[in-house]
Protein backbone atom coordinates (compact mmCIF):
# COMPACT_ATOMS: atom_id res chain seq x y z
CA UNK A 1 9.70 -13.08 -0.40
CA UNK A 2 13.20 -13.50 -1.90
CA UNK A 3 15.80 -15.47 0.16
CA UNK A 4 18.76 -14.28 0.48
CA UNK A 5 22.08 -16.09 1.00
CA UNK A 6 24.33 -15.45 3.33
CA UNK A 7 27.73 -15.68 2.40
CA UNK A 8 26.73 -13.73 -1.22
CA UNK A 9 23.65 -11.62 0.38
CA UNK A 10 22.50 -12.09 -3.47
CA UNK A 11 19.07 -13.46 -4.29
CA UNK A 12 18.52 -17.16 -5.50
CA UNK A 13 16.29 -16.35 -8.41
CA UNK A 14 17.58 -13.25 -10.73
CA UNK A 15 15.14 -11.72 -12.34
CA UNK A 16 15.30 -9.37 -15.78
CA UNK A 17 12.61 -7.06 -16.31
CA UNK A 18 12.50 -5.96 -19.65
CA UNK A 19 10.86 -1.97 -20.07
CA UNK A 20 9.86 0.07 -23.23
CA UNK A 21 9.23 3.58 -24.13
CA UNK A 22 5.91 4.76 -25.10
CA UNK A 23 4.79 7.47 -27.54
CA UNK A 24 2.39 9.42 -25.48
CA UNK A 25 1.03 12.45 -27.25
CA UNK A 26 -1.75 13.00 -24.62
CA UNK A 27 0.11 13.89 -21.95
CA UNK A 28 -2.12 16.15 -20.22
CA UNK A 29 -4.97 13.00 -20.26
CA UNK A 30 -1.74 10.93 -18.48
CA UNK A 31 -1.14 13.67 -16.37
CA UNK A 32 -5.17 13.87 -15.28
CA UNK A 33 -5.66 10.17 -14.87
CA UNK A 34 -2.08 10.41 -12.68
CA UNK A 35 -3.34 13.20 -10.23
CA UNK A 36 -7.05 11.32 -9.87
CA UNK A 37 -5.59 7.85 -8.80
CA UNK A 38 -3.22 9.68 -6.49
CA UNK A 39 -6.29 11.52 -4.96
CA UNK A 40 -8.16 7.90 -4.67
CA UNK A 41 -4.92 6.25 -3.20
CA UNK A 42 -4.24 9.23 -0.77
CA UNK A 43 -8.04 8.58 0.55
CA UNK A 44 -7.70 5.09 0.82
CA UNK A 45 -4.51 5.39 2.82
CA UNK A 46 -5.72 8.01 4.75
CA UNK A 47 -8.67 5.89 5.38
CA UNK A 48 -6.43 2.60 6.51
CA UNK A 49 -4.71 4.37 8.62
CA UNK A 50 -7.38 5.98 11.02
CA UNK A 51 -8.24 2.52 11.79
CA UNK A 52 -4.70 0.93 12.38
CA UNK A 53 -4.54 -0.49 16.35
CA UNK A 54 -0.82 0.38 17.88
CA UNK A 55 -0.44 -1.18 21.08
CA UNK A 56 2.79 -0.79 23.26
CA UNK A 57 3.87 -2.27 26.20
CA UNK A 58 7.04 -2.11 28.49
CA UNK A 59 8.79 -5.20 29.46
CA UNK A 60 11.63 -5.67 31.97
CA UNK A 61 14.56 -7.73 30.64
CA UNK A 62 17.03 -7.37 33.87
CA UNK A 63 17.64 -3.82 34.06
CA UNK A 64 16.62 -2.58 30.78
CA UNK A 65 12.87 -1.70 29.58
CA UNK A 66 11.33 -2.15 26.44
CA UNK A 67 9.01 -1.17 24.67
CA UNK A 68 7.52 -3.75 22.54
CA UNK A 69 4.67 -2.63 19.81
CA UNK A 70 2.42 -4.18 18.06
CA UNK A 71 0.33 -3.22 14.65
CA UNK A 72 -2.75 -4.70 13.59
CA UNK A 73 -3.79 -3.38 10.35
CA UNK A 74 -7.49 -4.07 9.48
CA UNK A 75 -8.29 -7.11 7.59
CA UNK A 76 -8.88 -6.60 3.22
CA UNK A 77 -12.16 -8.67 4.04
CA UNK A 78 -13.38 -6.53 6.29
CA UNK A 79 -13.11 -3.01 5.05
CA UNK A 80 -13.16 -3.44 1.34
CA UNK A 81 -16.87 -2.83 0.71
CA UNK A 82 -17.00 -0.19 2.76
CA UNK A 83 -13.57 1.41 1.73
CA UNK A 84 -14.89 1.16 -2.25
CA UNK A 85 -17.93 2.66 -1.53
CA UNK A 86 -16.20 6.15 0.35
CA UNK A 87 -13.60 5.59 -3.00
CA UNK A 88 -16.48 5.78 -5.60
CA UNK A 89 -17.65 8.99 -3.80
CA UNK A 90 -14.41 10.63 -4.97
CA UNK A 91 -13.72 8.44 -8.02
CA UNK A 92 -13.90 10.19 -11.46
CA UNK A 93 -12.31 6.97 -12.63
CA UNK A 94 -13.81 3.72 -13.87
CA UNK A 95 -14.45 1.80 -10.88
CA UNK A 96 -11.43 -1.11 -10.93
CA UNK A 97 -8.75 1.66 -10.49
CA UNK A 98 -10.86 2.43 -6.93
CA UNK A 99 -10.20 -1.19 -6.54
CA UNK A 100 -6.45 -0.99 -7.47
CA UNK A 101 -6.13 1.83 -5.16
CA UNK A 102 -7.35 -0.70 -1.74
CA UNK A 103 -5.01 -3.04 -3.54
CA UNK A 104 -2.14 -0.50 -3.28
CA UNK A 105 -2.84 0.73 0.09
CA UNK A 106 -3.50 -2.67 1.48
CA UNK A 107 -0.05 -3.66 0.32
């Protein structure tokens, strides 16, 4: 978590991220492997979020109510195993981008 300052709103620590070009000449193999981690990420989000818990509740602050909620995601430990294993049923991939999807959808 960067802090930021307040008189300059700029962070402490700059960072510079250095990027390159590729030559791909299999794009359609990019293209596949793109589309089947977005299908294994799609699950696992899908999956995470039938099991979310939003709880609201109305307080009274002097004349105004509010609604305060609250989001409880399920714990990594938890639902990992049993997250991979619905992932592998869909995963044409090798198995540690099934992993990297949880990873993803955790985050």
């Amino acid at each position: 978590m960067k802090k930021l300052r307040l008189k300059s709103f700029q962070p402490e620590e700059e960072y510079v991220y250095l990027t390159y070009s590729l030559k791909n000449d299999e794009g359609e193999e990019s293209r596949i492997l793109l589309e089947n981690y977005k299908t294994l990420l799609q699950k696992a989000l899908d999956w995470l979020w039938e099991r979310i818990k939003v709880e609201r509740r109305e307080v009274k602050r002097g004349k105004k109510v509010i609604t305060k909620v609250k989001i409880t995601l399920p714990e990594k430990k938890g639902v990992y195993k049993t997250l991979r294993d619905e992932l592998e049923g869909v995963n044409v991939l090798a198995s540690h981008y099934a992993d990297k999807a949880i990873s993803d959808a955790q985050s």
